[in-house]
C-alpha atoms as a PDB file:
ATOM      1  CA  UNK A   1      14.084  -7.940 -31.054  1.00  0.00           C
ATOM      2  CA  UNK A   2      13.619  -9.481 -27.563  1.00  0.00           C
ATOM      3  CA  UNK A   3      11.686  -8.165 -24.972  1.00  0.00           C
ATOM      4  CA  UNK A   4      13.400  -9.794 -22.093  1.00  0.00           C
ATOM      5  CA  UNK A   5      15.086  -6.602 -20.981  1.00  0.00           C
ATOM      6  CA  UNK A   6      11.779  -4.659 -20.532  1.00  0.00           C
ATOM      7  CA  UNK A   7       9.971  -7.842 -18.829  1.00  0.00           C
ATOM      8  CA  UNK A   8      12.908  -7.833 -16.815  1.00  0.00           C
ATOM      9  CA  UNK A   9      12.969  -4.078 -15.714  1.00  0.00           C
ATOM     10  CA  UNK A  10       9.201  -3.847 -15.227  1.00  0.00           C
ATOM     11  CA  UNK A  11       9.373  -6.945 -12.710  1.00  0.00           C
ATOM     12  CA  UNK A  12      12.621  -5.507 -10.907  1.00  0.00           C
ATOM     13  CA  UNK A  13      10.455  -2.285 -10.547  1.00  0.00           C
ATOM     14  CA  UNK A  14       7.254  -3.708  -9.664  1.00  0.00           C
ATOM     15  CA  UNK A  15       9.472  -5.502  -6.669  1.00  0.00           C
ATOM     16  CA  UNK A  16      11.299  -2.760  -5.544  1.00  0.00           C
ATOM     17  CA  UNK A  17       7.368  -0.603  -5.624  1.00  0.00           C
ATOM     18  CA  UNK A  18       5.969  -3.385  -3.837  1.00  0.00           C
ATOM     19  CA  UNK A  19       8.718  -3.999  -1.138  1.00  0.00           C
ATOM     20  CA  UNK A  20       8.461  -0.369  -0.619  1.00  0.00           C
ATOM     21  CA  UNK A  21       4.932  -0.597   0.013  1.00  0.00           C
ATOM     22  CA  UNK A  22       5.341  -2.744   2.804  1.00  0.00           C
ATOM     23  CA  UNK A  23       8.111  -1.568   4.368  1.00  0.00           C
ATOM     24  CA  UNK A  24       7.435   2.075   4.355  1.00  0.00           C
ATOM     25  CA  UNK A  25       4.499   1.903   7.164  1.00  0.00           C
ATOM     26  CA  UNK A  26       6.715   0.026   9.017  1.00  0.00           C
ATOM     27  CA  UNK A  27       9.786   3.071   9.162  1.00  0.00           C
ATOM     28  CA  UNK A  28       6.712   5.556   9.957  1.00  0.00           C
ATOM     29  CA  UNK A  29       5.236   3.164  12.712  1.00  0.00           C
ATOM     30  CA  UNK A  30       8.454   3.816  14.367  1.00  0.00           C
ATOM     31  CA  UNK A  31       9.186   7.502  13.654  1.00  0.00           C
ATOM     32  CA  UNK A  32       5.996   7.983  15.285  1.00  0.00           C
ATOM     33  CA  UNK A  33       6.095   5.351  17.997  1.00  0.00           C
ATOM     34  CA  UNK A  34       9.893   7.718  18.966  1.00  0.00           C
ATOM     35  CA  UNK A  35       7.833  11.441  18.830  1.00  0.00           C
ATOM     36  CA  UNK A  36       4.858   9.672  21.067  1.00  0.00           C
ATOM     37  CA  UNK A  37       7.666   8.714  23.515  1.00  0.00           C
ATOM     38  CA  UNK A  38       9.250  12.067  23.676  1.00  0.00           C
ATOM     39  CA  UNK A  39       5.997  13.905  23.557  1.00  0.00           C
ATOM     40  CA  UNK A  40       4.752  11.611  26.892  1.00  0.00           C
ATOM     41  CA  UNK A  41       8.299  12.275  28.257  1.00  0.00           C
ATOM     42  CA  UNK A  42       7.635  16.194  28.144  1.00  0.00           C
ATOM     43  CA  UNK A  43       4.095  16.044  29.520  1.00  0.00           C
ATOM     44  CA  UNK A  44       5.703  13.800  32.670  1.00  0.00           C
ATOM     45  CA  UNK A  45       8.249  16.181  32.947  1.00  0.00           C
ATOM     46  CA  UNK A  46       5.564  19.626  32.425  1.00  0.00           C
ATOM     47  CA  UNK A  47       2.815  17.836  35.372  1.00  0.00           C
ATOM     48  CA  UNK A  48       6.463  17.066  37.917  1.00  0.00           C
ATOM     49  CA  UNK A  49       7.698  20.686  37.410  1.00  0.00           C
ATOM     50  CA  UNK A  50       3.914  21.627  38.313  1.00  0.00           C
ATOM     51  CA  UNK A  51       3.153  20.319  41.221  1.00  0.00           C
END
């Protein structure tokens, strides 16, 4: 019986773990980069509307 298959699968998944790894800080970095943006936005528009 060969084990090619499973050396196969384990490396495919170890990859697609891996890639995820790095890449999924980089999606956050974003989503939170976009709220910090809106967030500033509403204080700018809270301090105009006060004075």
């Amino acid at each position: 019986m060969s084990h090619t298959p499973f050396i196969w699968a384990a490396y495919s998944i170890g990859t697609v773990v891996l890639l995820w790894c790095a890449l999924a800080p980089l999606i956050h970095k974003k989503a939170v980069i976009r709220d910090i943006r809106k967030l500033s936005q509403i204080e700018e528009r809270n301090r105009d509307s006060h004075s």
